[in-house]
N, C-alpha and C. Protein backbone atom coordinates (compact mmCIF):
# COMPACT_ATOMS: atom_id res chain seq x y z
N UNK A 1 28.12 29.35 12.78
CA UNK A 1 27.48 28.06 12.57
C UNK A 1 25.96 28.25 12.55
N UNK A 2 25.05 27.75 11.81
CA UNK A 2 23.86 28.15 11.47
C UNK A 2 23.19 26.33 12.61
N UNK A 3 22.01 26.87 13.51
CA UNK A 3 21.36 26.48 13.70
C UNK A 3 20.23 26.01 13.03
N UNK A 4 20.26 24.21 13.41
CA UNK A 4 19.04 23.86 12.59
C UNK A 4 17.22 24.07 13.75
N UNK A 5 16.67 25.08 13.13
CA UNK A 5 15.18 24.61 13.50
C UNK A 5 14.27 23.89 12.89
N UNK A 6 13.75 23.03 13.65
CA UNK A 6 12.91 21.74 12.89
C UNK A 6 11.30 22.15 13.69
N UNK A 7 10.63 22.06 12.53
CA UNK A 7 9.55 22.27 12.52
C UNK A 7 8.51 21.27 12.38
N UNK A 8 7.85 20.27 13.66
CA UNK A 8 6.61 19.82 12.87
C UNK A 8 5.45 20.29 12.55
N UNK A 9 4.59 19.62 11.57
CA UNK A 9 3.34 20.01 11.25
C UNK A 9 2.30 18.79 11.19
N UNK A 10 1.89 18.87 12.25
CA UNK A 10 0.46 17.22 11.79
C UNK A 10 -1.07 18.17 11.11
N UNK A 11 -1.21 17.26 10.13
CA UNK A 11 -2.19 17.68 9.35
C UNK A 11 -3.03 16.50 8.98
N UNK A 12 -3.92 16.08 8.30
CA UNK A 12 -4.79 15.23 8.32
C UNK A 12 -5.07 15.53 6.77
N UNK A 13 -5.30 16.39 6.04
CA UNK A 13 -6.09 16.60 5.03
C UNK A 13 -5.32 16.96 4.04
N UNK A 14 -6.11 18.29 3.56
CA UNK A 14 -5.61 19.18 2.33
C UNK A 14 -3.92 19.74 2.31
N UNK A 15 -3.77 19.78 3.97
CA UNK A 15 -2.43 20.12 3.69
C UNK A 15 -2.07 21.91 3.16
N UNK A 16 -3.10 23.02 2.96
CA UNK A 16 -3.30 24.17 2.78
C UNK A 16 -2.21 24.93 3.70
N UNK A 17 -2.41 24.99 4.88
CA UNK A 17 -1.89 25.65 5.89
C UNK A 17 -0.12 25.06 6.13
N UNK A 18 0.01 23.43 5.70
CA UNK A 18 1.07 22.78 5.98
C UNK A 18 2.07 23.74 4.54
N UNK A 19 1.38 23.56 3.22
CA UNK A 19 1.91 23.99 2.58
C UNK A 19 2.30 25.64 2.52
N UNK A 20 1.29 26.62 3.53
CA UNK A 20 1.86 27.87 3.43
C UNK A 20 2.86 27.70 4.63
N UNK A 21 2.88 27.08 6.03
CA UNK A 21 4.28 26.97 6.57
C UNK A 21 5.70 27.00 5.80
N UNK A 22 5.48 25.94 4.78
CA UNK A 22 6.64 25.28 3.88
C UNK A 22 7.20 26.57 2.91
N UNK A 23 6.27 27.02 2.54
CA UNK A 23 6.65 28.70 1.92
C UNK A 23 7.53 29.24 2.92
N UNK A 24 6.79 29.66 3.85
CA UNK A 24 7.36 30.61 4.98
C UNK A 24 8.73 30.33 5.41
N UNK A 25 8.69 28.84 5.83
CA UNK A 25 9.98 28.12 6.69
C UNK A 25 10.64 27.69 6.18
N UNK A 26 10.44 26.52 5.28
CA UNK A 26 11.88 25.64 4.48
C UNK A 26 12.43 25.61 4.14
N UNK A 27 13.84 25.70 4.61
CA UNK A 27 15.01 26.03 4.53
C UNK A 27 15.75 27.61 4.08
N UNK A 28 14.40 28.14 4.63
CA UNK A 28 14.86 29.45 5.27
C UNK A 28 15.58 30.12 5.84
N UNK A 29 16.62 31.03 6.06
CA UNK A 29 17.61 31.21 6.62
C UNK A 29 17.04 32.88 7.85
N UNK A 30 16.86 32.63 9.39
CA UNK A 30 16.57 34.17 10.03
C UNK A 30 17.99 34.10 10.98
N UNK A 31 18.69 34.77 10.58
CA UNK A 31 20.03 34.95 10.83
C UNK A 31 20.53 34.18 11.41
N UNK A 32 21.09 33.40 12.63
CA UNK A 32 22.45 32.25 12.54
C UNK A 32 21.21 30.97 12.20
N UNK A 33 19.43 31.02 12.51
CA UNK A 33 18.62 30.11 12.24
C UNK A 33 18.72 29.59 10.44
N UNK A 34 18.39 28.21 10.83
CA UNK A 34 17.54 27.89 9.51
C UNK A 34 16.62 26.74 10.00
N UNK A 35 15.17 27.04 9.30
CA UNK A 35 14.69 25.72 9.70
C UNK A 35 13.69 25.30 8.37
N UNK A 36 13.03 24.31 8.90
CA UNK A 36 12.99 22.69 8.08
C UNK A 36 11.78 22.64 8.63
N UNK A 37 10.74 22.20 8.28
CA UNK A 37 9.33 21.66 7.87
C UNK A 37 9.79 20.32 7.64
N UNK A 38 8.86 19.73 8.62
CA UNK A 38 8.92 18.18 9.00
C UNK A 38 7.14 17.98 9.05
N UNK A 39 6.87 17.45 7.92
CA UNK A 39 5.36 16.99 8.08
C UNK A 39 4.85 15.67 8.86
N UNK A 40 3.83 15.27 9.37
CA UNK A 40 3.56 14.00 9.50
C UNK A 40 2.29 14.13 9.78
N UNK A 41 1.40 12.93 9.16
CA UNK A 41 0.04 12.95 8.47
C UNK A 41 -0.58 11.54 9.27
N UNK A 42 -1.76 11.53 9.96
CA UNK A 42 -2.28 10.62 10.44
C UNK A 42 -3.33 9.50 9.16
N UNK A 43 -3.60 10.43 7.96
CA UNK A 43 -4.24 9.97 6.80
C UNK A 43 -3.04 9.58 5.84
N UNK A 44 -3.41 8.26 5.26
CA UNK A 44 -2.11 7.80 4.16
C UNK A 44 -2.67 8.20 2.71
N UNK A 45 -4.25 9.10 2.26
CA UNK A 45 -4.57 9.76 1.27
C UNK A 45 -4.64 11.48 1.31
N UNK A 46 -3.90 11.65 2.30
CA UNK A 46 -4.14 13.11 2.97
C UNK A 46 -3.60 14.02 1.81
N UNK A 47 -4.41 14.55 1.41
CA UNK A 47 -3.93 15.40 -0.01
C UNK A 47 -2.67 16.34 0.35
N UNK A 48 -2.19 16.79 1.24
CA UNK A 48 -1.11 17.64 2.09
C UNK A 48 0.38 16.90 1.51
N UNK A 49 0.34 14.97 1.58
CA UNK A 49 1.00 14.54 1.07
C UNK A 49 1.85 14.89 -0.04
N UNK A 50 1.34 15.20 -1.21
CA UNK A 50 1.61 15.85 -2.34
C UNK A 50 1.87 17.06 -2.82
N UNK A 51 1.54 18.15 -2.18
CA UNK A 51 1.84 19.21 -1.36
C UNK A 51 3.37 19.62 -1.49
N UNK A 52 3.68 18.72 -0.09
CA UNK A 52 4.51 18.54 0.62
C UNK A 52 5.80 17.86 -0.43
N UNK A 53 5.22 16.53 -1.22
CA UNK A 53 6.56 16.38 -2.07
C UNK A 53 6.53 17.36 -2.80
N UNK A 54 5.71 18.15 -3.87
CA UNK A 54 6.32 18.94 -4.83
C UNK A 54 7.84 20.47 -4.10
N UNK A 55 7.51 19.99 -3.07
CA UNK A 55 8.83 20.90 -2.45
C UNK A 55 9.86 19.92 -2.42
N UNK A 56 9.95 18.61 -2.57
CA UNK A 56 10.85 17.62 -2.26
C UNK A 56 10.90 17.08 -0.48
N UNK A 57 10.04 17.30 -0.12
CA UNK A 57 9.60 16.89 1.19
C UNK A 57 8.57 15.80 1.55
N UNK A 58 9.55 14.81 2.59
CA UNK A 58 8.37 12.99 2.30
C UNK A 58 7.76 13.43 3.82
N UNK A 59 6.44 12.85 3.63
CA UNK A 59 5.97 12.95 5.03
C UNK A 59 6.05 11.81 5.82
N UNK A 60 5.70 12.19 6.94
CA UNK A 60 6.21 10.70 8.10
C UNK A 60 4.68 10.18 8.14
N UNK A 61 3.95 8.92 7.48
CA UNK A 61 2.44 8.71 7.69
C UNK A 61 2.74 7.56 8.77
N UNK A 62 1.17 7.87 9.85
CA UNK A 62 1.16 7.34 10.81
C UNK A 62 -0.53 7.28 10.86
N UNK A 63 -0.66 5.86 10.06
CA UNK A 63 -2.09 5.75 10.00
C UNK A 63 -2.54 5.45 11.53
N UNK A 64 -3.68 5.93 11.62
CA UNK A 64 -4.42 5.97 12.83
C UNK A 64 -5.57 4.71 13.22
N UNK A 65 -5.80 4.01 11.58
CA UNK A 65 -6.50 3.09 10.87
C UNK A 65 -5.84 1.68 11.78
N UNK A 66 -4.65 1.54 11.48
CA UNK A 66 -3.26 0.50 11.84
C UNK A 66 -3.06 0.17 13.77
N UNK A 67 -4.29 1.34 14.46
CA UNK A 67 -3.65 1.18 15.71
C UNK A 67 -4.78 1.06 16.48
N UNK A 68 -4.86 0.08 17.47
CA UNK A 68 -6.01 -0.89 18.47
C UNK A 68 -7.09 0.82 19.23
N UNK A 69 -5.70 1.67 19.45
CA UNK A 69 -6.90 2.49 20.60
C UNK A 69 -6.01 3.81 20.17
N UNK A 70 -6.83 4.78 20.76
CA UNK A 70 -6.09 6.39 20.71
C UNK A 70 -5.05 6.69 21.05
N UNK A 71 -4.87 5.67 22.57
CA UNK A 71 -3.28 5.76 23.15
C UNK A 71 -2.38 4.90 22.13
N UNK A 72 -2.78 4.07 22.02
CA UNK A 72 -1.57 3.10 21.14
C UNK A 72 -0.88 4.16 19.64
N UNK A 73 -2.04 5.13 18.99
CA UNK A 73 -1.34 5.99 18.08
C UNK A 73 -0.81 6.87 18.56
N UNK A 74 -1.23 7.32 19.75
CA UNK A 74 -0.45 8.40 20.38
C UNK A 74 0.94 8.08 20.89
N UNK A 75 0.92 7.07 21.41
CA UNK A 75 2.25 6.14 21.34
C UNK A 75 3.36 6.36 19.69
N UNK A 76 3.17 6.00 19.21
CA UNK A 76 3.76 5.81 17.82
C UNK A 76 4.16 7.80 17.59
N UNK A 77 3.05 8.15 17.48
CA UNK A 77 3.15 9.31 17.09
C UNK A 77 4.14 10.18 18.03
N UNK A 78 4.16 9.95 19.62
CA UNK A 78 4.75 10.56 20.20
C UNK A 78 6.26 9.93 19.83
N UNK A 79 6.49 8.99 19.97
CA UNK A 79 7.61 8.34 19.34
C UNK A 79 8.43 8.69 18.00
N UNK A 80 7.50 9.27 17.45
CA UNK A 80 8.34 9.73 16.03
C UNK A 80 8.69 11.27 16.36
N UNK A 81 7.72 11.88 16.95
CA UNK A 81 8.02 13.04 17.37
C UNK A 81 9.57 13.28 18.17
N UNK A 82 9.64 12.84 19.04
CA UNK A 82 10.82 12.34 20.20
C UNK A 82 12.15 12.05 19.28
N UNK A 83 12.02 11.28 18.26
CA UNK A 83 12.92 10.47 17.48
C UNK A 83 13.63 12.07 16.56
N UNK A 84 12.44 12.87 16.42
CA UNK A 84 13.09 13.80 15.17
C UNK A 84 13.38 15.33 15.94
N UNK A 85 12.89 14.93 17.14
CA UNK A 85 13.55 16.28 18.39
C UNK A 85 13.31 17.41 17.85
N UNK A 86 12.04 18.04 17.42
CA UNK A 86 11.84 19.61 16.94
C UNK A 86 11.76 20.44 17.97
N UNK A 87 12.19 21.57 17.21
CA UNK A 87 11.66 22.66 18.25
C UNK A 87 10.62 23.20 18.68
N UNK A 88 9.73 22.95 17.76
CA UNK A 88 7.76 23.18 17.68
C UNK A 88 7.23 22.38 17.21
N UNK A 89 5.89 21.43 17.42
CA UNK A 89 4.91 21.07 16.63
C UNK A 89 4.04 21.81 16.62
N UNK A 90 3.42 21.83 15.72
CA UNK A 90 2.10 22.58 15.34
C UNK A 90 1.00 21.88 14.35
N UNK A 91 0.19 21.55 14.86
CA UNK A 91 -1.24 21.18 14.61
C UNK A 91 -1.98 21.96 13.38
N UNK A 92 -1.80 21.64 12.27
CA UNK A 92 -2.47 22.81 11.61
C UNK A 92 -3.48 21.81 10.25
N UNK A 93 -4.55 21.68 10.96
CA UNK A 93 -5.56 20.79 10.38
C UNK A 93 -5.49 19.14 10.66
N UNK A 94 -5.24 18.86 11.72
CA UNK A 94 -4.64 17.51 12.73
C UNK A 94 -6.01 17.09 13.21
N UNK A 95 -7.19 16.52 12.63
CA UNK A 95 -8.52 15.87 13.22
C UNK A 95 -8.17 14.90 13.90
N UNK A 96 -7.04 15.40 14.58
CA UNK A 96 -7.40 13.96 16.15
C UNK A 96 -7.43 14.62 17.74
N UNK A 97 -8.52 13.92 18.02
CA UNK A 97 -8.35 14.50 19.68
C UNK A 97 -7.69 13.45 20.44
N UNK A 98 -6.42 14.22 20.84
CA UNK A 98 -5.17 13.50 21.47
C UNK A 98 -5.62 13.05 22.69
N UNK A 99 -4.62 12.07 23.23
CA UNK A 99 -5.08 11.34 24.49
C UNK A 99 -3.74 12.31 25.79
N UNK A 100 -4.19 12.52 26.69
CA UNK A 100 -2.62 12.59 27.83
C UNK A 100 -1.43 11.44 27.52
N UNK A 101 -1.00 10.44 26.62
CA UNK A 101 0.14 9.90 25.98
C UNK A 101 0.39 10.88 25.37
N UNK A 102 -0.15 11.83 24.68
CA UNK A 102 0.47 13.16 23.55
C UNK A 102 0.48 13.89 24.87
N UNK A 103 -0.33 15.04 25.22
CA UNK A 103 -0.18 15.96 25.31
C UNK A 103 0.91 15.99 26.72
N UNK A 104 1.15 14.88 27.46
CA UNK A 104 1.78 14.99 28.83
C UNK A 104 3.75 14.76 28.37
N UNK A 105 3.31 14.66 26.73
CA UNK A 105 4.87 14.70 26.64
C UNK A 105 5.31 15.43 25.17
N UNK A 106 4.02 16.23 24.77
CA UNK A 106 5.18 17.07 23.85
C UNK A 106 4.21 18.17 23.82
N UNK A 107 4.99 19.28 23.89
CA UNK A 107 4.33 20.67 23.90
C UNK A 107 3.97 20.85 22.33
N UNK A 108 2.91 21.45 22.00
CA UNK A 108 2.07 21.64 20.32
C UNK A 108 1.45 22.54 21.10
N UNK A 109 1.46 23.36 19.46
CA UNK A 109 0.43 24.74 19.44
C UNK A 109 -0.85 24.04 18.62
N UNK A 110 -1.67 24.52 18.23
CA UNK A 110 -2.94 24.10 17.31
C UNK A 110 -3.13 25.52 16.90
N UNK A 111 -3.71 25.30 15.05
CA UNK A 111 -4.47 26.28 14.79
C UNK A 111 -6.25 26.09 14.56
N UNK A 112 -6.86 26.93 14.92
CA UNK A 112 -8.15 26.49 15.43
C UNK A 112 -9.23 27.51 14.51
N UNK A 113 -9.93 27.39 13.85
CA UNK A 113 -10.88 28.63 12.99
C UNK A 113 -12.02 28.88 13.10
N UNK A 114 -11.65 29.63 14.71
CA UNK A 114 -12.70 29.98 15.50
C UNK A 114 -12.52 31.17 16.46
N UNK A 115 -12.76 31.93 17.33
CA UNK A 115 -12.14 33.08 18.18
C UNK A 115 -12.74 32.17 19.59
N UNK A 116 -12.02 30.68 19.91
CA UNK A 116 -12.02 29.90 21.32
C UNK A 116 -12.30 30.95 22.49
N UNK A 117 -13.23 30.97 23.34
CA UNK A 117 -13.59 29.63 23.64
C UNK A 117 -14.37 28.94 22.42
N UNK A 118 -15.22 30.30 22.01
CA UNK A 118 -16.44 29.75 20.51
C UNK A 118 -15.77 28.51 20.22
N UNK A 119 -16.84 27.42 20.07
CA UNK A 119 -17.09 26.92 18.76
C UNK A 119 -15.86 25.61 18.16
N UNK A 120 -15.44 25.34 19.81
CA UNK A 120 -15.06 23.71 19.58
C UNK A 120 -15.19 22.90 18.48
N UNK A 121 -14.01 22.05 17.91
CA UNK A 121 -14.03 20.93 17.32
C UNK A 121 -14.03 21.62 16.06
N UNK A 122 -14.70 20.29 15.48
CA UNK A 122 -14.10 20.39 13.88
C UNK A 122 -15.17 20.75 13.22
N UNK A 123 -16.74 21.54 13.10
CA UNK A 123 -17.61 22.28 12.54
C UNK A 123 -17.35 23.55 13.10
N UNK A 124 -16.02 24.06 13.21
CA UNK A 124 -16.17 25.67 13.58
C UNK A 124 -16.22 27.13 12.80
N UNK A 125 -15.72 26.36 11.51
CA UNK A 125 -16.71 27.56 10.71
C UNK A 125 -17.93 27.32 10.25
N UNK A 126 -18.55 26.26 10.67
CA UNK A 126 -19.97 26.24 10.17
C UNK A 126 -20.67 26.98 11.10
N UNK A 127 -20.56 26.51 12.27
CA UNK A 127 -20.93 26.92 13.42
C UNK A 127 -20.88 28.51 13.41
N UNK A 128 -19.41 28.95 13.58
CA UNK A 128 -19.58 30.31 13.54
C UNK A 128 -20.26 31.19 12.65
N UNK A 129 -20.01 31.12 11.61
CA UNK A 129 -21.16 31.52 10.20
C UNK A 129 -22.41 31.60 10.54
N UNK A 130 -22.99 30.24 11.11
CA UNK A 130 -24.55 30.38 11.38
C UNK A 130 -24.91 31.18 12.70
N UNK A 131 -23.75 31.64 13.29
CA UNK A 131 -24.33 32.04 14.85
C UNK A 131 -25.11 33.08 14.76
N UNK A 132 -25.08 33.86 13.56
CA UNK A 132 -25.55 35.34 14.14
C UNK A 132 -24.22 36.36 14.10
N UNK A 133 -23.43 35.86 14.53
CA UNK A 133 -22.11 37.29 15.01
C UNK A 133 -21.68 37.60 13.90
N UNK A 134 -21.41 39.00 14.02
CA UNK A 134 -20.89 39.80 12.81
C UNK A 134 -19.12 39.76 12.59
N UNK A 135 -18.91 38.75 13.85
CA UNK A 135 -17.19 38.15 13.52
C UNK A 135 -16.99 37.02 13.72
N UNK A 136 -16.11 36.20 12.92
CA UNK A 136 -15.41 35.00 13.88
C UNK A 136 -13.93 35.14 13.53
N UNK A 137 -13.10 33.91 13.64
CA UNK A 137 -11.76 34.18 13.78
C UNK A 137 -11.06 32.65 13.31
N UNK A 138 -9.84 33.17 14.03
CA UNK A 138 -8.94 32.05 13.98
C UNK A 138 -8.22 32.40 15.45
N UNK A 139 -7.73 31.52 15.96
CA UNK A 139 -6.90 31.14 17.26
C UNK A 139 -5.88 30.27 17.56
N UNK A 140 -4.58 30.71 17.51
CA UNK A 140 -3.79 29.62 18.11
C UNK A 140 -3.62 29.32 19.26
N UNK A 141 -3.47 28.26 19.68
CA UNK A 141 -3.69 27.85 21.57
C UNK A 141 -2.58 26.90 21.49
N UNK A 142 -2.23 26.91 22.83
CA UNK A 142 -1.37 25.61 23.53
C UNK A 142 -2.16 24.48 23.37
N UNK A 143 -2.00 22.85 23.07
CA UNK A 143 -2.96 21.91 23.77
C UNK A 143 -2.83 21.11 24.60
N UNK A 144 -3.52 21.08 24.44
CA UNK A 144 -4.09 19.93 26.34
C UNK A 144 -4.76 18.83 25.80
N UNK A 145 -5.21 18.19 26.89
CA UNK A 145 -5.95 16.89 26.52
C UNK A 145 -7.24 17.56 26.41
N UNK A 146 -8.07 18.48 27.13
CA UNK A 146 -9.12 18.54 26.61
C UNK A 146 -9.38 19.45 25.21
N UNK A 147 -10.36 19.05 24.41
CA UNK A 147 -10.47 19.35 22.99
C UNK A 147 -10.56 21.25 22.76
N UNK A 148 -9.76 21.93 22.04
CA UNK A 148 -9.20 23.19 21.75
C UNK A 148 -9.71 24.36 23.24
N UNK A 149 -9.18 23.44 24.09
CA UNK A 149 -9.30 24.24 25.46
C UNK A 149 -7.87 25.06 26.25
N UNK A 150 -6.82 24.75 25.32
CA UNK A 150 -5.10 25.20 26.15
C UNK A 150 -5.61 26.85 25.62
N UNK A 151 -4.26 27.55 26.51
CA UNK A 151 -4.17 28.58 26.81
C UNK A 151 -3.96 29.65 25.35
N UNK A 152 -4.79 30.34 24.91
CA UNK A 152 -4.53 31.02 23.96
C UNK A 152 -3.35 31.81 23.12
N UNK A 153 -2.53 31.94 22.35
CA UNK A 153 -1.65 32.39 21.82
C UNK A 153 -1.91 33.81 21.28
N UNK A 154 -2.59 33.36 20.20
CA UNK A 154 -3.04 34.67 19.64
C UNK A 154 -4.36 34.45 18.99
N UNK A 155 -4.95 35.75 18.31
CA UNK A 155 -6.26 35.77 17.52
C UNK A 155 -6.60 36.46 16.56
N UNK A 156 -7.50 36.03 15.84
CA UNK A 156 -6.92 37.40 14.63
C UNK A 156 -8.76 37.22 14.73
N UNK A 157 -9.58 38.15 14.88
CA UNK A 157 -10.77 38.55 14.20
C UNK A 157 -11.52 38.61 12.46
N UNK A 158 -12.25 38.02 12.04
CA UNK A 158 -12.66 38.08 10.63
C UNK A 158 -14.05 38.33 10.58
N UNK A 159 -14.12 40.00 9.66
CA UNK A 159 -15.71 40.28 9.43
C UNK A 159 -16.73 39.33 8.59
N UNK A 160 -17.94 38.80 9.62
CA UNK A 160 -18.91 38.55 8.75
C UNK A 160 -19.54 39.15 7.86
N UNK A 161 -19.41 39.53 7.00
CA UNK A 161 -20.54 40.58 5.54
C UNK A 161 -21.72 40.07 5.53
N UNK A 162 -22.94 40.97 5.28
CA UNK A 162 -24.08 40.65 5.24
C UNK A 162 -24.60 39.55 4.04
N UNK A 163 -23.34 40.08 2.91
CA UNK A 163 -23.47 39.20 1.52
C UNK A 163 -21.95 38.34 1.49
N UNK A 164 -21.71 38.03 2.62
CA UNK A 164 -20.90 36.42 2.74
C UNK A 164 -21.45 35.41 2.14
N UNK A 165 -21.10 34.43 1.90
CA UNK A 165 -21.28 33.01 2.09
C UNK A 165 -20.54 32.34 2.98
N UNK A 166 -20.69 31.03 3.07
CA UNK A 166 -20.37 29.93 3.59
C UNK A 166 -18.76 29.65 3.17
N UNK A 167 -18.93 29.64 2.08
CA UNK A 167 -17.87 29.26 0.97
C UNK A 167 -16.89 30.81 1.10
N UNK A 168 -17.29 32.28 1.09
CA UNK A 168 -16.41 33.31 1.01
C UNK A 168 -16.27 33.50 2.36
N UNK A 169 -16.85 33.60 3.32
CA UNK A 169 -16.40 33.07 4.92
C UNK A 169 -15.26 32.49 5.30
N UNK A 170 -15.46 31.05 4.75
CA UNK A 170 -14.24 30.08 5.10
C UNK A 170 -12.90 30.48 4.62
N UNK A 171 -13.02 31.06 2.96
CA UNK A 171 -11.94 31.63 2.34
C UNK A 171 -11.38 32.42 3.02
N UNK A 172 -12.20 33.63 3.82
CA UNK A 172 -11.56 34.38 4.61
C UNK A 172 -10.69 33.83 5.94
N UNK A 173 -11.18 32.86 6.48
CA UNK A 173 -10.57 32.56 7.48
C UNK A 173 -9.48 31.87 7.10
N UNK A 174 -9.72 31.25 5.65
CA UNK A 174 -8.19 30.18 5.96
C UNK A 174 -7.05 31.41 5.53
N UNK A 175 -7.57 32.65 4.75
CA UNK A 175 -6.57 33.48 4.10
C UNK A 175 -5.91 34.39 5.77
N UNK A 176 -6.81 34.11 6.51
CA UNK A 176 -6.41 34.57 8.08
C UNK A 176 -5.69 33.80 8.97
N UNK A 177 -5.91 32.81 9.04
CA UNK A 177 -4.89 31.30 9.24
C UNK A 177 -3.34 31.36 8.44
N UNK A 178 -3.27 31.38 7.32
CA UNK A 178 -2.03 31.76 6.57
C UNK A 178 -1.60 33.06 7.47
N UNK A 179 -2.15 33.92 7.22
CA UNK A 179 -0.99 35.23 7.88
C UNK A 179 -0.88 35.31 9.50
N UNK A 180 -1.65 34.52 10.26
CA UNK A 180 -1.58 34.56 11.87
C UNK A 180 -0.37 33.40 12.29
N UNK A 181 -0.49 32.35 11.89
CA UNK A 181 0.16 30.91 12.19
C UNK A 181 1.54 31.37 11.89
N UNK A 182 1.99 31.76 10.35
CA UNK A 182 3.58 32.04 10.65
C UNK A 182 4.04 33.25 11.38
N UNK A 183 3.17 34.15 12.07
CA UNK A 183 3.47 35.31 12.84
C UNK A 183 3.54 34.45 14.34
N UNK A 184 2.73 34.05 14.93
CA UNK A 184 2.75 33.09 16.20
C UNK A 184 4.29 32.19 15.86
N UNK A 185 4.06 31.34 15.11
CA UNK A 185 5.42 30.51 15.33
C UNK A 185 7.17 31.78 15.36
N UNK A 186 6.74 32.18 14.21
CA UNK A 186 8.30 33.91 14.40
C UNK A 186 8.26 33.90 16.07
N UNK A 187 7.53 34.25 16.20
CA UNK A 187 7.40 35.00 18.09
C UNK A 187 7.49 34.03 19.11
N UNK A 188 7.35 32.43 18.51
CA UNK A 188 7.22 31.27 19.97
C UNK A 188 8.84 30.91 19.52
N UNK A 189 9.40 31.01 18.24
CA UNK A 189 10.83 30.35 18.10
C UNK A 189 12.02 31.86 17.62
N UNK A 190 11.33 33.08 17.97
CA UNK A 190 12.44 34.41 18.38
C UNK A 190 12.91 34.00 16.89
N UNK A 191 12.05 33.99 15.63
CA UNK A 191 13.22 34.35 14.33
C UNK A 191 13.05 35.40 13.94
């Protein structure tokens, strides 16, 4: 009998990283496993949307716009989560900083494009780029309520070049994000 693994992914945006999960995972078979990519999008223009259907996959939108305070979406959101019982969420381009209504009731990884502690929040490859250092990274972490502070997973290092840009920088990191994120999830769900 083949086990179903269900996979979420909250994303906010482009949907890049949601869509290389969906490669990796959907309806994938790692021996008695199979699992399923379950998106859900806090933006109802979130380009990830579209993405996501050309695989034949609807996302669950949970505008953030629609709700009085942080807890009240975290409410909803934790609620849909609960409702579709996965085995992982994962955060992979999710611009919300969750309230303790999320994090005190569902375990999520985050992917973060930065080598944490560095370089909090959501300018972290700008940030890193301009620091000076001849590396930055990507990081997956546990989360918590405070902002990309849970316990580290893994890290992958990325060389700064003297003749980088801004723009071939970032490329590097998200092309480092793709190959770290489905290696972390293999190893947190044993496929």
């Amino acid at each position: 009998m083949v086990e179903q693994i269900k996979i979420v992914v909250l994303f906010s945006g482009e949907g890049t990283n949601l869509e290389n999960l969906i490669e990796h995972f959907h309806g994938k078979r790692f021996g008695d496993k199979e699992t399923v990519i379950i998106p859900i999008t806090n933006r109802p223009n979130a380009r990830g949307i579209l993405r996501a259907k050309r695989y034949g996959i609807e996302t669950h939108i949970i505008d953030h716009k629609a709700y009085e305070s942080r807890e009240a979406f975290d409410v909803e959101l934790v609620r849909t989560i609960e409702v579709i019982a996965p085995s992982l969420v994962v955060m992979a381009g999710f611009m919300r900083i969750l309230t303790p209504v999320f994090t005190e009731r569902i375990e999520a990884i985050n992917l973060h494009p930065s080598l944490l502690p560095l370089f909090k929040g959501a300018c972290a490859i700008e940030e890193s780029f301009a620091s000076g250092m001849k590396v930055g990274g990507v990081t997956v972490h546990w989360v918590t309520s405070e902002l990309d502070n849970g316990e580290i997973i893994d890290q992958a290092c990325v060389k700064i070049e003297p003749d980088d840009t801004l723009e071939s920088f970032a490329e590097k990191i998200h092309r480092t994000e793709h190959r770290l994120l489905p290696e972390v999830i293999k190893k947190l769900l044993k496929l």
